[in-house]
C-alpha atoms as a PDB file:
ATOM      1  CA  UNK A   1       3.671  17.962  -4.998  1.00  0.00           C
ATOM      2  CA  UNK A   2       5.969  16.640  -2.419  1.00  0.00           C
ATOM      3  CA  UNK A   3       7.368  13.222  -3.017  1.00  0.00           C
ATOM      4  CA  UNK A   4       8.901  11.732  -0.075  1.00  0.00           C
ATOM      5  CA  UNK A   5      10.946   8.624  -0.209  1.00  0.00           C
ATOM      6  CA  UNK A   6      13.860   7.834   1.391  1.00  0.00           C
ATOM      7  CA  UNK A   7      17.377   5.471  -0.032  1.00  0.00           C
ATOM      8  CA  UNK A   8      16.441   3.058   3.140  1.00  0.00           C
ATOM      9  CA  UNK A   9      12.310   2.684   2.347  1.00  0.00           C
ATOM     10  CA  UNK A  10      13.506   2.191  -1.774  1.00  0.00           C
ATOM     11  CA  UNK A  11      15.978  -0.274   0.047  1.00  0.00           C
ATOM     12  CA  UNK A  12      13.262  -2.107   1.788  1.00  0.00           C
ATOM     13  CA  UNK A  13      11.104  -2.201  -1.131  1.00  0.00           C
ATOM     14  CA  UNK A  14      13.871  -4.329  -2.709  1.00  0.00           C
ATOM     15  CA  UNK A  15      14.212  -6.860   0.432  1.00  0.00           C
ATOM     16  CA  UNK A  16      10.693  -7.161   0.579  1.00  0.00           C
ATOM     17  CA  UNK A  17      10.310  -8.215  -3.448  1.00  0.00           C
ATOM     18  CA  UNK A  18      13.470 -10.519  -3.054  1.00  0.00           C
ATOM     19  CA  UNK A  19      11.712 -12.465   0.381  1.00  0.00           C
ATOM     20  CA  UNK A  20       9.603 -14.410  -2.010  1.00  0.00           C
ATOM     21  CA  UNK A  21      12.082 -16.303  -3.608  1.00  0.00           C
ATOM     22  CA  UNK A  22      14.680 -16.961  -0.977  1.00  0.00           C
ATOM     23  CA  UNK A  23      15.219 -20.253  -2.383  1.00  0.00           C
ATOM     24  CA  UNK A  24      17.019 -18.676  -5.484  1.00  0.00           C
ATOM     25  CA  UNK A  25      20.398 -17.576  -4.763  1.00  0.00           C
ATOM     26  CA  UNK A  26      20.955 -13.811  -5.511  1.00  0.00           C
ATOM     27  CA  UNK A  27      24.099 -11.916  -5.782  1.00  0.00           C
ATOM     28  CA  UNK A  28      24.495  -8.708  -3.446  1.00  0.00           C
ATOM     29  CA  UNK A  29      24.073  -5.794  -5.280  1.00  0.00           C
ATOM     30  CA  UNK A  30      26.591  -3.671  -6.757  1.00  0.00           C
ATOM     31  CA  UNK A  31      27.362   0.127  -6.421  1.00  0.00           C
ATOM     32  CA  UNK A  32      26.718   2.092  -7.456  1.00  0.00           C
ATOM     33  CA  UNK A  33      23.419   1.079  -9.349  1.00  0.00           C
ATOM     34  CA  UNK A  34      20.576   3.008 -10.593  1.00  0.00           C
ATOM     35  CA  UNK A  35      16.769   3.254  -9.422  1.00  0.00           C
ATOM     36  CA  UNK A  36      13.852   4.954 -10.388  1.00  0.00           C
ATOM     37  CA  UNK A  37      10.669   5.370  -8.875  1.00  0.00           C
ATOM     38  CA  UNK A  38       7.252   6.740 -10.681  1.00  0.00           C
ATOM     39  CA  UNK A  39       3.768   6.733 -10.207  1.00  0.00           C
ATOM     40  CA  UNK A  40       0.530   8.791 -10.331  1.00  0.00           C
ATOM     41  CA  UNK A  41      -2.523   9.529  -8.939  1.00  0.00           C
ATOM     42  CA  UNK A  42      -6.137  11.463  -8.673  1.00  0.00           C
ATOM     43  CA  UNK A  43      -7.168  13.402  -5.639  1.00  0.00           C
ATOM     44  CA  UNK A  44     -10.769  15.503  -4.589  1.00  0.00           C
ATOM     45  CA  UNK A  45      -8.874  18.528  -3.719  1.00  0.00           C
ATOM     46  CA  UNK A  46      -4.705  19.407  -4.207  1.00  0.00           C
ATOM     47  CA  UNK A  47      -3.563  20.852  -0.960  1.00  0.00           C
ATOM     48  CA  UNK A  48      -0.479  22.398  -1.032  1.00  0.00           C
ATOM     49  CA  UNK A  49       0.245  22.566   2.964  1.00  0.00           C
ATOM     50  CA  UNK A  50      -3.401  23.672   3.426  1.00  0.00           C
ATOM     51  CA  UNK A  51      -4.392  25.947   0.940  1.00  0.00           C
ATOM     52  CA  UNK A  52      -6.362  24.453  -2.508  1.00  0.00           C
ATOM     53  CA  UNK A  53      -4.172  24.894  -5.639  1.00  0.00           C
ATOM     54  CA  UNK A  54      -7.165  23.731  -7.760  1.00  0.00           C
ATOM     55  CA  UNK A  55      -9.971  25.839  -6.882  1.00  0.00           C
ATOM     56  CA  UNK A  56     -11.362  22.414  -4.917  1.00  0.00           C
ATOM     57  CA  UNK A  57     -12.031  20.293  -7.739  1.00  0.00           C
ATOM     58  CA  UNK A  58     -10.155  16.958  -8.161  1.00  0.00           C
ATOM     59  CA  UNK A  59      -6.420  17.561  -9.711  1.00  0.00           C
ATOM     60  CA  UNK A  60      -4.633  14.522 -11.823  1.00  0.00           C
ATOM     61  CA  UNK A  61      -0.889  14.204 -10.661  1.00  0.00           C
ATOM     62  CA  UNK A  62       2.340  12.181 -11.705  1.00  0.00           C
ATOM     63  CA  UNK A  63       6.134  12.195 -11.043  1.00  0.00           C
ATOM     64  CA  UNK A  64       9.274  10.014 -12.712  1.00  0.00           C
ATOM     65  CA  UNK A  65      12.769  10.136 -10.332  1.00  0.00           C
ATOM     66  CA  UNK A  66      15.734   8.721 -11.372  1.00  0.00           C
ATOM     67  CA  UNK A  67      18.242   7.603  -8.404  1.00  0.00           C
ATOM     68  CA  UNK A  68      21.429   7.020  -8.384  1.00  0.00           C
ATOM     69  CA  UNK A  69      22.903   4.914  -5.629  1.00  0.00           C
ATOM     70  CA  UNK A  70      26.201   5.560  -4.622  1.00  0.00           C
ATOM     71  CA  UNK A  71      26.579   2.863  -2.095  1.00  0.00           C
ATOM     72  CA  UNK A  72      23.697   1.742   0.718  1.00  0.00           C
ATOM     73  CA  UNK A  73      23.886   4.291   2.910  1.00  0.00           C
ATOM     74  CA  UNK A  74      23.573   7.434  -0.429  1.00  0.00           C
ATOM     75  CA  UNK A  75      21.351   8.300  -2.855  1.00  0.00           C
ATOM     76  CA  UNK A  76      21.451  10.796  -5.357  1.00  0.00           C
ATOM     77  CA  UNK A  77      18.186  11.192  -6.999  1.00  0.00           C
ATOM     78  CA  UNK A  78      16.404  13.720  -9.796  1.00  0.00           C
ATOM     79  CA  UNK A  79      12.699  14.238 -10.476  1.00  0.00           C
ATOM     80  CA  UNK A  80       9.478  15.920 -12.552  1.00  0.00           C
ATOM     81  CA  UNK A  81       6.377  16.314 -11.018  1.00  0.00           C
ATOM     82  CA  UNK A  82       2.963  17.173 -12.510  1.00  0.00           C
ATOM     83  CA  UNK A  83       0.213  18.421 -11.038  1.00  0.00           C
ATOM     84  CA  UNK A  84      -3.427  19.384 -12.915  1.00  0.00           C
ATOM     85  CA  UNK A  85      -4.106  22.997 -10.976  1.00  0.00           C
ATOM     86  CA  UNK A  86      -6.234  25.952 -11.362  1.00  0.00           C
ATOM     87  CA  UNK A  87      -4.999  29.203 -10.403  1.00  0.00           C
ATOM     88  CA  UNK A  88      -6.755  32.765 -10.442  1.00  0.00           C
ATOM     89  CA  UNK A  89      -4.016  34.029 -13.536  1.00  0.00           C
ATOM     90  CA  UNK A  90      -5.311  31.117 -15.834  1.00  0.00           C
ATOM     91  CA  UNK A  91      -2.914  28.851 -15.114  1.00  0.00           C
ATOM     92  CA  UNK A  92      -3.738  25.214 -15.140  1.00  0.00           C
ATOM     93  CA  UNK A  93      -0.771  23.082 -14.769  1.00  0.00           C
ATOM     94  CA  UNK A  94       1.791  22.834 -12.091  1.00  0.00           C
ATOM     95  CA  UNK A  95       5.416  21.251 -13.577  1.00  0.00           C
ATOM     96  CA  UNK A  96       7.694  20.465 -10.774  1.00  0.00           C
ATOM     97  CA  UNK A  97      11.574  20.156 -11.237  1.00  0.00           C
ATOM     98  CA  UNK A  98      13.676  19.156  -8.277  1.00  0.00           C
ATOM     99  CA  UNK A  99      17.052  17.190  -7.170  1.00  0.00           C
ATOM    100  CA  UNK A 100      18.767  16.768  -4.131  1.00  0.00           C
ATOM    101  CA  UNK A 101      20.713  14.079  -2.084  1.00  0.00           C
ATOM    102  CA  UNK A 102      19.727  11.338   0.841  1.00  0.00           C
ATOM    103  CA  UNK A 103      22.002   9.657   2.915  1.00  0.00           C
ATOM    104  CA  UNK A 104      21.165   7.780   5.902  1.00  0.00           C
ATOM    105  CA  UNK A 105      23.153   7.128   8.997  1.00  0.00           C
ATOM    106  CA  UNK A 106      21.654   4.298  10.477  1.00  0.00           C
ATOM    107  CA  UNK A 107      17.621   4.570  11.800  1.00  0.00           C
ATOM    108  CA  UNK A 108      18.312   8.271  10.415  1.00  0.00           C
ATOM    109  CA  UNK A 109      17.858   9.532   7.075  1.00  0.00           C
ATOM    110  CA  UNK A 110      18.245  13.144   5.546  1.00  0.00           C
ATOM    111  CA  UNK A 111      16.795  14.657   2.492  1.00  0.00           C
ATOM    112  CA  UNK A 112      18.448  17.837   1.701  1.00  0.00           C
ATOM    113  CA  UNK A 113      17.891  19.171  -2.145  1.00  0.00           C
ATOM    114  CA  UNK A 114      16.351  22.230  -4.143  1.00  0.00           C
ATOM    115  CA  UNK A 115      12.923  22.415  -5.901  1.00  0.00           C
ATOM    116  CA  UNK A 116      11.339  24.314  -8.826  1.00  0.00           C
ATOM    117  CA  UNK A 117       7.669  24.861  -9.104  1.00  0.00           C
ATOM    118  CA  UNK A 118       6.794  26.071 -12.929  1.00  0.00           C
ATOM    119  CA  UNK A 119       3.678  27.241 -14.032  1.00  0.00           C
ATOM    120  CA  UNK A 120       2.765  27.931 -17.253  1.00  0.00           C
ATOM    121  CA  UNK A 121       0.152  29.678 -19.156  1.00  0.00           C
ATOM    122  CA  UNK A 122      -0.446  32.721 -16.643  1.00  0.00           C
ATOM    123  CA  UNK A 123      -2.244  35.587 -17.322  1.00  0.00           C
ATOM    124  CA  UNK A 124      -1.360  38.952 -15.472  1.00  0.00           C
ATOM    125  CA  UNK A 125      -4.647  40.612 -13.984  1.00  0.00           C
ATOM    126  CA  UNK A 126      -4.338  44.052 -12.564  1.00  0.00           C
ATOM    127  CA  UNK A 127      -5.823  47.327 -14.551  1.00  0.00           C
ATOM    128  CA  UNK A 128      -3.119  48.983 -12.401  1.00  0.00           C
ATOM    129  CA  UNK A 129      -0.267  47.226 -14.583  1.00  0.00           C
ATOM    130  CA  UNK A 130       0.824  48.408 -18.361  1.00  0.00           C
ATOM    131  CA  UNK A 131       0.523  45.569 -20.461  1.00  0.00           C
ATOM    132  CA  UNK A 132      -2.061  43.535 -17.747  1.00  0.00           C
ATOM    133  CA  UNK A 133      -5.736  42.467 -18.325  1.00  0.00           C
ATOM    134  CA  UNK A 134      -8.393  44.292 -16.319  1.00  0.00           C
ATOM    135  CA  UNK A 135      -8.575  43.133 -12.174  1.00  0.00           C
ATOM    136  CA  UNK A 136     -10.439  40.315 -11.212  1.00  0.00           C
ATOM    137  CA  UNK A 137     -14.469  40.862 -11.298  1.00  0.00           C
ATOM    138  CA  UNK A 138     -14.005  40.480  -7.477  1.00  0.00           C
ATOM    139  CA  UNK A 139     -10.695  43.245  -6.955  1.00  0.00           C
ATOM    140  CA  UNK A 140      -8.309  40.280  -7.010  1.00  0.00           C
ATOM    141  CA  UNK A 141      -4.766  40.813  -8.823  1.00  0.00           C
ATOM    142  CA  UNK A 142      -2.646  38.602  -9.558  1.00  0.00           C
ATOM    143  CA  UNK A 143       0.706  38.476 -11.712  1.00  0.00           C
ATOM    144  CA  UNK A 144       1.195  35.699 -15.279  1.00  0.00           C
ATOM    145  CA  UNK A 145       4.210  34.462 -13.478  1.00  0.00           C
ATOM    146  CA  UNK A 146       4.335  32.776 -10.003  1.00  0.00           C
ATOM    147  CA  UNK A 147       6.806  30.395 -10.204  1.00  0.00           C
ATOM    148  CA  UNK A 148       9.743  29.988  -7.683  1.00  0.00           C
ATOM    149  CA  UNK A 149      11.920  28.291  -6.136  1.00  0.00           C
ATOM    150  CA  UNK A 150      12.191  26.497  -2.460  1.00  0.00           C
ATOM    151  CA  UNK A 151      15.425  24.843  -0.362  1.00  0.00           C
ATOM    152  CA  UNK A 152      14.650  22.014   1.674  1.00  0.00           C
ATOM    153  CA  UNK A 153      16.070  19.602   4.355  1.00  0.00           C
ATOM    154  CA  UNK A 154      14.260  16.652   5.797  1.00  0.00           C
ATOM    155  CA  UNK A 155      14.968  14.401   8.332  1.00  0.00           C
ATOM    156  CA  UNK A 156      13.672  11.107   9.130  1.00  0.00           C
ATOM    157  CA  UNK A 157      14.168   8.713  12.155  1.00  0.00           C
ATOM    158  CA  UNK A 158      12.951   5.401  11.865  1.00  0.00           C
ATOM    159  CA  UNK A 159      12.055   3.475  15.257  1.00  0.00           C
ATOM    160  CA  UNK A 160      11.057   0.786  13.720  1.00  0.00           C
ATOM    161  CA  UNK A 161       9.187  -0.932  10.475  1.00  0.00           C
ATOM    162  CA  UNK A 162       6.028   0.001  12.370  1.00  0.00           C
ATOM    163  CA  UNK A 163       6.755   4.206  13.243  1.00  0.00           C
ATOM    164  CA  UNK A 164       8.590   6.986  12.163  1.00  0.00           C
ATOM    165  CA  UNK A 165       8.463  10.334  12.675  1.00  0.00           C
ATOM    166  CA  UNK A 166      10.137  13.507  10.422  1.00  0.00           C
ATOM    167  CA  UNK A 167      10.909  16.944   9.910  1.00  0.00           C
ATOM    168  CA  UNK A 168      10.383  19.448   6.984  1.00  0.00           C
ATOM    169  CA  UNK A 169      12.536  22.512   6.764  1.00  0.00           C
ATOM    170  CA  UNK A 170      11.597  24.635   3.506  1.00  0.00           C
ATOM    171  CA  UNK A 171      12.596  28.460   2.256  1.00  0.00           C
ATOM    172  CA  UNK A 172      12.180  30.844  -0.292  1.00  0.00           C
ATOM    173  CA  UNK A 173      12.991  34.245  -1.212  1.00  0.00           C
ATOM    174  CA  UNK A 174      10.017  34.833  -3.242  1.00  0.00           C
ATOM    175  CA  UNK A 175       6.840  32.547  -2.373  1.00  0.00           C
ATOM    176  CA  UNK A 176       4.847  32.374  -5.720  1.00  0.00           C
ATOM    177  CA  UNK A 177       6.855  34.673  -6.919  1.00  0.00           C
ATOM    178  CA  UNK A 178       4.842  37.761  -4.665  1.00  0.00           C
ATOM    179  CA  UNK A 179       7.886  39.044  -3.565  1.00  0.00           C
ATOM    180  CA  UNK A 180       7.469  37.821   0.069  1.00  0.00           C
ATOM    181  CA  UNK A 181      10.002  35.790   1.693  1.00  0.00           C
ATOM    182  CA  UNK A 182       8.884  31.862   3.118  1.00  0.00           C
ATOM    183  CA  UNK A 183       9.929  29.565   5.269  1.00  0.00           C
ATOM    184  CA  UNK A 184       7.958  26.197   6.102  1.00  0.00           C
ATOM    185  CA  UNK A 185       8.638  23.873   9.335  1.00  0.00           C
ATOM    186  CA  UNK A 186       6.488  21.005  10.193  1.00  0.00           C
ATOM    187  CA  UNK A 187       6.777  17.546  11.981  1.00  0.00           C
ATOM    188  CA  UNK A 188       5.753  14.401  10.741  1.00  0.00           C
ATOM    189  CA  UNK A 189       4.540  10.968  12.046  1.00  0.00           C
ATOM    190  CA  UNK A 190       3.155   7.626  10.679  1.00  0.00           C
ATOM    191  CA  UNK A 191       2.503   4.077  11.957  1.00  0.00           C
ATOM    192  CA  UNK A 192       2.196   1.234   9.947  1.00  0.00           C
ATOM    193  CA  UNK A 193       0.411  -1.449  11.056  1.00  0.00           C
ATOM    194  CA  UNK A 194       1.183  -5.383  10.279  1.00  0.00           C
ATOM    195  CA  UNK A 195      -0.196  -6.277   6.599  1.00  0.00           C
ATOM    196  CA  UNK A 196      -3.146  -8.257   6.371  1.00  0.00           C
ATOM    197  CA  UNK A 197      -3.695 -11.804   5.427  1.00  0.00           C
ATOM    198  CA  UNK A 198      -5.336 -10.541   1.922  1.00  0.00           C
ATOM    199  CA  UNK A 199      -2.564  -8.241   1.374  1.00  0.00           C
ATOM    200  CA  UNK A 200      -3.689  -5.232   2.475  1.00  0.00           C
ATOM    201  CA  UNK A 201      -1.531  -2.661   4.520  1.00  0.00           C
ATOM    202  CA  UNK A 202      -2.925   0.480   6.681  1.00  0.00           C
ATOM    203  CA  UNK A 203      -1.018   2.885   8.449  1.00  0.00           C
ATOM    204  CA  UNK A 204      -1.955   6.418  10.163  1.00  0.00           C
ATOM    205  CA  UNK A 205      -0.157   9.348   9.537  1.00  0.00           C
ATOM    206  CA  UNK A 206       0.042  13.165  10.163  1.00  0.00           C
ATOM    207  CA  UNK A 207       1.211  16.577   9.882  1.00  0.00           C
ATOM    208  CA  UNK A 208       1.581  20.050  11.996  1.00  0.00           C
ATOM    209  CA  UNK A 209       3.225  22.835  10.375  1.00  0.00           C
ATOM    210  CA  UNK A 210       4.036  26.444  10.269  1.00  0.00           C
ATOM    211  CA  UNK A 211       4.084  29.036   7.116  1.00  0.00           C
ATOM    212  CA  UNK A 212       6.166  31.741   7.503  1.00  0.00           C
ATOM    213  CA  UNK A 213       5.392  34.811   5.192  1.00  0.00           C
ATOM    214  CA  UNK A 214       7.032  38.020   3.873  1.00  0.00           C
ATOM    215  CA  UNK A 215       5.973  41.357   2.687  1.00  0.00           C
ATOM    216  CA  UNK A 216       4.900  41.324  -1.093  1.00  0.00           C
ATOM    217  CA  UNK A 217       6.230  43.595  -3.790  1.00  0.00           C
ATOM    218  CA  UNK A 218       4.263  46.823  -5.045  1.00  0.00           C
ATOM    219  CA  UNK A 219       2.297  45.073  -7.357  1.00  0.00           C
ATOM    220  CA  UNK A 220       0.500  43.243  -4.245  1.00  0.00           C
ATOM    221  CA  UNK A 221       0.396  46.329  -2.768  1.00  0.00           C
ATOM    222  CA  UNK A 222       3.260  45.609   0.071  1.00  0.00           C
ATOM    223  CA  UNK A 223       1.202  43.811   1.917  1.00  0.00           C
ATOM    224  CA  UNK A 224       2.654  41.643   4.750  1.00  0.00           C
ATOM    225  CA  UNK A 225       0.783  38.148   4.195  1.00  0.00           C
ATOM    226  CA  UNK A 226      -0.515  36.497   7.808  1.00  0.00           C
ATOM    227  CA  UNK A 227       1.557  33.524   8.772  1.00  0.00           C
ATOM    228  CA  UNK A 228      -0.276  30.634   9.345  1.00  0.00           C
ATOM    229  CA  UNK A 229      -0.423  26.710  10.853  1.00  0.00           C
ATOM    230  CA  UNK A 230      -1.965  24.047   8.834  1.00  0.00           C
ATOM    231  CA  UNK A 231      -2.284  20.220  10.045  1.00  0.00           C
ATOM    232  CA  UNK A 232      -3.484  16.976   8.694  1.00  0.00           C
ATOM    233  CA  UNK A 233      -4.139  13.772   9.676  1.00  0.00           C
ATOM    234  CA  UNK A 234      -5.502  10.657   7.554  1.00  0.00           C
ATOM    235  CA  UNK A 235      -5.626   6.830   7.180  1.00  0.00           C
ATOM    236  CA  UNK A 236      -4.160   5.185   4.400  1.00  0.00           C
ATOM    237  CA  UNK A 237      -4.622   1.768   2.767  1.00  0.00           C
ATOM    238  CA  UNK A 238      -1.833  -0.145   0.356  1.00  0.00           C
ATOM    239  CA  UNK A 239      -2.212  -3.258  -1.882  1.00  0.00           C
ATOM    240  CA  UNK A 240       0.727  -3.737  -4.449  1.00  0.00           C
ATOM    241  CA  UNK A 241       1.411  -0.854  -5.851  1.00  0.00           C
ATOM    242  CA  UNK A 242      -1.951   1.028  -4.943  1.00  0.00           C
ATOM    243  CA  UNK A 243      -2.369   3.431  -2.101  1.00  0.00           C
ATOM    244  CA  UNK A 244      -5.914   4.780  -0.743  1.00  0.00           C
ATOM    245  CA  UNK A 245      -5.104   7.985   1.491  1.00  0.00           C
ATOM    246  CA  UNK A 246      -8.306   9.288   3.100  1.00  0.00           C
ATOM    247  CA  UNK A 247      -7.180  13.014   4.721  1.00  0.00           C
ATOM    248  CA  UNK A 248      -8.554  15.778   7.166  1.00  0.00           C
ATOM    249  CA  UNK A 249      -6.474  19.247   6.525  1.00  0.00           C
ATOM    250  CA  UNK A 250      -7.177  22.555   8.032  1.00  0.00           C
ATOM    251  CA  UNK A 251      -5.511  25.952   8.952  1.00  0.00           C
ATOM    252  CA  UNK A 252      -6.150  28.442  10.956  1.00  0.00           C
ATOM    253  CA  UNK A 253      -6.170  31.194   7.848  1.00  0.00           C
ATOM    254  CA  UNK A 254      -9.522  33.419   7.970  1.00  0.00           C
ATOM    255  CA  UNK A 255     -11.308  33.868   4.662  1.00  0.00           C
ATOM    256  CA  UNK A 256     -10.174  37.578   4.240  1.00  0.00           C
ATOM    257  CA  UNK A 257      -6.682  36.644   4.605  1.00  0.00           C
ATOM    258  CA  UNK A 258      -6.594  33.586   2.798  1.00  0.00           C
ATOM    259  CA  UNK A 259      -8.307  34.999  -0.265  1.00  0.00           C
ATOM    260  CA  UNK A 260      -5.331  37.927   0.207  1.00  0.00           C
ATOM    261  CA  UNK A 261      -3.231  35.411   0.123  1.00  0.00           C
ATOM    262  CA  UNK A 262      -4.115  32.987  -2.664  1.00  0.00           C
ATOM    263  CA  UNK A 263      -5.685  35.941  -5.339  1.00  0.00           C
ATOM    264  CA  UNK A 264      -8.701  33.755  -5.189  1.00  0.00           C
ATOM    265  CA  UNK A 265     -11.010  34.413  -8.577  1.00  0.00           C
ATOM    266  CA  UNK A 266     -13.398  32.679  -6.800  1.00  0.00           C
ATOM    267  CA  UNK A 267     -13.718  34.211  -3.582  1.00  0.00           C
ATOM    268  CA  UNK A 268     -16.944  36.569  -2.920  1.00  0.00           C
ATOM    269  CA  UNK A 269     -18.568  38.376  -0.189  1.00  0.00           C
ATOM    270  CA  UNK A 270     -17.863  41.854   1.474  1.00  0.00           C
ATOM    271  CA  UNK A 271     -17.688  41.225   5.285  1.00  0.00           C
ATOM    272  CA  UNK A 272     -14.461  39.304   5.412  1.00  0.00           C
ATOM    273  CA  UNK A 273     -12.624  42.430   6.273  1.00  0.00           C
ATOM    274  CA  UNK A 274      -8.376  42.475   7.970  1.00  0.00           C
ATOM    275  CA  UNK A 275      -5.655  44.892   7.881  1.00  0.00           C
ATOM    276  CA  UNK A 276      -4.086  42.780   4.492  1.00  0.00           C
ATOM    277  CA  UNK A 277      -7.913  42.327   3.306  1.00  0.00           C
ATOM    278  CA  UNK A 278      -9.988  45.959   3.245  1.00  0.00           C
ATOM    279  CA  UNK A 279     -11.956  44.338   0.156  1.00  0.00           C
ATOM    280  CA  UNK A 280     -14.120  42.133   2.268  1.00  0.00           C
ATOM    281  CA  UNK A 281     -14.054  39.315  -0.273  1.00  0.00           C
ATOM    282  CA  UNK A 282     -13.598  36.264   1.388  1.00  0.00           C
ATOM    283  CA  UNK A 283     -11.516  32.664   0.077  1.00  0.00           C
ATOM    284  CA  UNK A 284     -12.568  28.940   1.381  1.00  0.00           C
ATOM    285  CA  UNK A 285      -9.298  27.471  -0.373  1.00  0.00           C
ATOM    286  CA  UNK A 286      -7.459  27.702   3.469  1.00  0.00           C
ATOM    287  CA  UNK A 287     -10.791  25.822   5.544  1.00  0.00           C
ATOM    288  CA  UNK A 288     -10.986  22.474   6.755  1.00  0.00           C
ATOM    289  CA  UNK A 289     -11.143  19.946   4.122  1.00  0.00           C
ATOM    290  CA  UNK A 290     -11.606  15.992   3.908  1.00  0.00           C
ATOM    291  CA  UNK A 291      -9.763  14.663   1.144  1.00  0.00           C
ATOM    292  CA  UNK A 292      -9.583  10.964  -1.001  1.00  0.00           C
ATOM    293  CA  UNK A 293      -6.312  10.040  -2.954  1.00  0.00           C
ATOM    294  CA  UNK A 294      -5.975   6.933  -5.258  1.00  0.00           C
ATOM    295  CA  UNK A 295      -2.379   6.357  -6.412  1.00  0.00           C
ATOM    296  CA  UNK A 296       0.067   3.607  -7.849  1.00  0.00           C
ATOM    297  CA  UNK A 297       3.691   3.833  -7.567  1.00  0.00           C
ATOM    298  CA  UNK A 298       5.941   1.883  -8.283  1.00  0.00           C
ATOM    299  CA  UNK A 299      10.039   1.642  -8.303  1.00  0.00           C
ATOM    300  CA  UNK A 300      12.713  -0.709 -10.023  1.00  0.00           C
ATOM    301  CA  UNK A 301      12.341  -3.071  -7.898  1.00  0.00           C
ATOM    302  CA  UNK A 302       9.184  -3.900  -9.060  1.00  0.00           C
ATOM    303  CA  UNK A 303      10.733  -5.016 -12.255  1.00  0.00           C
ATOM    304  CA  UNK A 304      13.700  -7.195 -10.412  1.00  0.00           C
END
C-alpha cells in the first residue's frame, strides 16, 4: 500500500487544527519535534497499480508512521503497512516496512526512501520443484516466497491549496521476487475543491503509469513478462478524519498475460493464448475495475 503524505500537507494539517482557536496565543513550534500519522481502511478490491492482490474481494488495510521533523522544510519519517491479500501460494497478508526522507523546497516537495513488501505464509506450487506441492489445478506455479524490495523518489509541486500534480519513480531488481527486474513511472494530479458549509471536502484525482518488467528466473520458466500501462481516476469525499474514494482503474494487460504474470489460481479458460502464455488460461485481476474505499486517518495534530 502506498502512503503518500508529504512534511508540507502534515504541516497544513497542523495550521488548519490551530485556525479555530486563534484567540489563544500559541508558541511556534520547536525543532525538531516528532509526528505520527495512522489510519486504516476497507476497500472492494486492493489494486496494486492495476493488478488485484486479493483475488477481487474486499481487503482490510492499516499503517502507523512515525516522523521526525528536523526543521519545516525536513522530515524524516518510518512506517508499517498492512494489507489483508490473497495470493495464488496461500498467502494472505501483505506486511509493509518502509522509511525514507521528505524535504520540501518551497511549492516543491520530494519523497525519496526504500520499501519492503513481506509476505508471509507462502506455499511453493510447482511439481517441477524438489520440496514444492503439486502445480496449480490450472498449470499455474508459483514460488512460497515473493517478497522484495522497491527504491522510490517522488516529487510533488503544489500550485496551490486547490491542485497539485506528482511524480512516482519506483525500481526493483526482483519484482515479487520472480527474478525479473521493475521499474514503475507514473504522473499524478488532484484538485481539491473549497469545503462545504457541512464540512464536507471533495477533490478529483488521477493516475497514468508505466510497469516496466524483466525476464523471470528458471523456475518461471525465463519468461520475459509484458510491460504494461495502468491508469485511474476517482472522486473522493473527506469529513474529519474520514475519506470516501470512489475509483475507475484499468490496464491494458490481456488475460493470458496477466494471468502469466500474477500466477492467478483463479484464472480458467484455454483460448487466452501469447508468446509468455501457451496455457491459454486466462486472469481478470489486470481488467477495468470500479472501486469504493472508506478510511480514517489521522496524525498528531489531531491530538494538539
Amino acid at each position: 500500500m502506498k502512503i503518500k503524505h508529504s512534511i508540507a500537507s502534515s504541516l497544513a494539517v497542523v495550521a488548519l487544527s490551530a485556525s479555530g482557536a486563534l484567540a489563544e496565543p500559541r508558541s511556534k513550534p520547536t525543532f525538531p519535534n516528532w509526528d505520527f500519522a495512522a489510519g486504516a481502511g476497507v476497500v472492494t478490491d486492493y489494486l496494486f497499480r492495476g493488478v488485484s492482490q486479493s483475488a477481487r474481494d474486499p481487503s482490510f488495510n492499516a499503517y502507523f508512521e512515525p516522523r521526525l521533523n528536523v526543521n519545516p522544510d525536513l522530515q524524516l519519517y518510518v512506517g508499517v503497512a498492512y494489507n489483508s491479500i490473497r495470493f495464488a501460494n496461500d498467502a494472505r497478508s501483505e506486511v509493509d516496512f518502509y522509511g525514507g526522507i521528505r524535504p520540501t523546497f518551497g511549492k516543491l516537495g520530494l519523497d525519496v526512501g526504500f520499501w519492503y513488501y513481506y509476505y508471509p505464509g507462502g506455499t511453493c506450487y510447482n511439481s517441477g520443484v524438489v520440496g514444492c506441492a503439486p502445480t496449480l489445478l490450472n498449470g499455474n506455479v508459483i514460488k512460497d516466497n515473493v517478497s522484495f524490495w522497491e527504491v522510490y523518489f517522488k516529487p510533488t509541486y503544489t500550485f496551490s491549496d486547490a491542485f497539485a500534480v506528482g511524480a512516482n519513480l519506483y525500481y526493483t531488481p526482483s519484482f515479487l521476487n520472480t527474478g525479473a527486474k521493475g521499474t514503475y513511472a507514473s504522473v499524478t494530479a488532484k484538485y481539491t475543491f473549497p469545503t462545504w458549509p457541512n464540512g464536507i471536502g471533495t477533490y478529483l484525482s488521477g493516475e497514468v503509469g508505466y510497469q516496466w518488467l524483466g525476464t523471470s528466473d528458471a523456475f518461471y520458466g525465463n519468461i520475459n513478462f509484458a510491460d504494461y500501462a495502468t491508469w485511474n481516476v476517482g472522486i473522493g469525499f473527506t469529513w474529519k478524519v474520514l475519506t470516501l474514494d470512489l475509483r475507475y482503474t484499468d490496464t491494458n494487460l490481456s488475460k493470458g498475460d496477466c494471468n502469466a504474470f500474477t500466477s492467478d489460481h483463479t484464472a480458467t479458460g484455454t483460448t487466452f493464448v501469447t508468446p509468455i502464455n501457451p496455457s491459454g488460461v486466462g486472469s481478470n485481476w489486470c481488467g477495468a475495475r470500479f472501486t469504493a474505499r472508506l478510511s480514517a486517518d489521522i496524525t498528531g495534530a489531531n491530538f494538539k
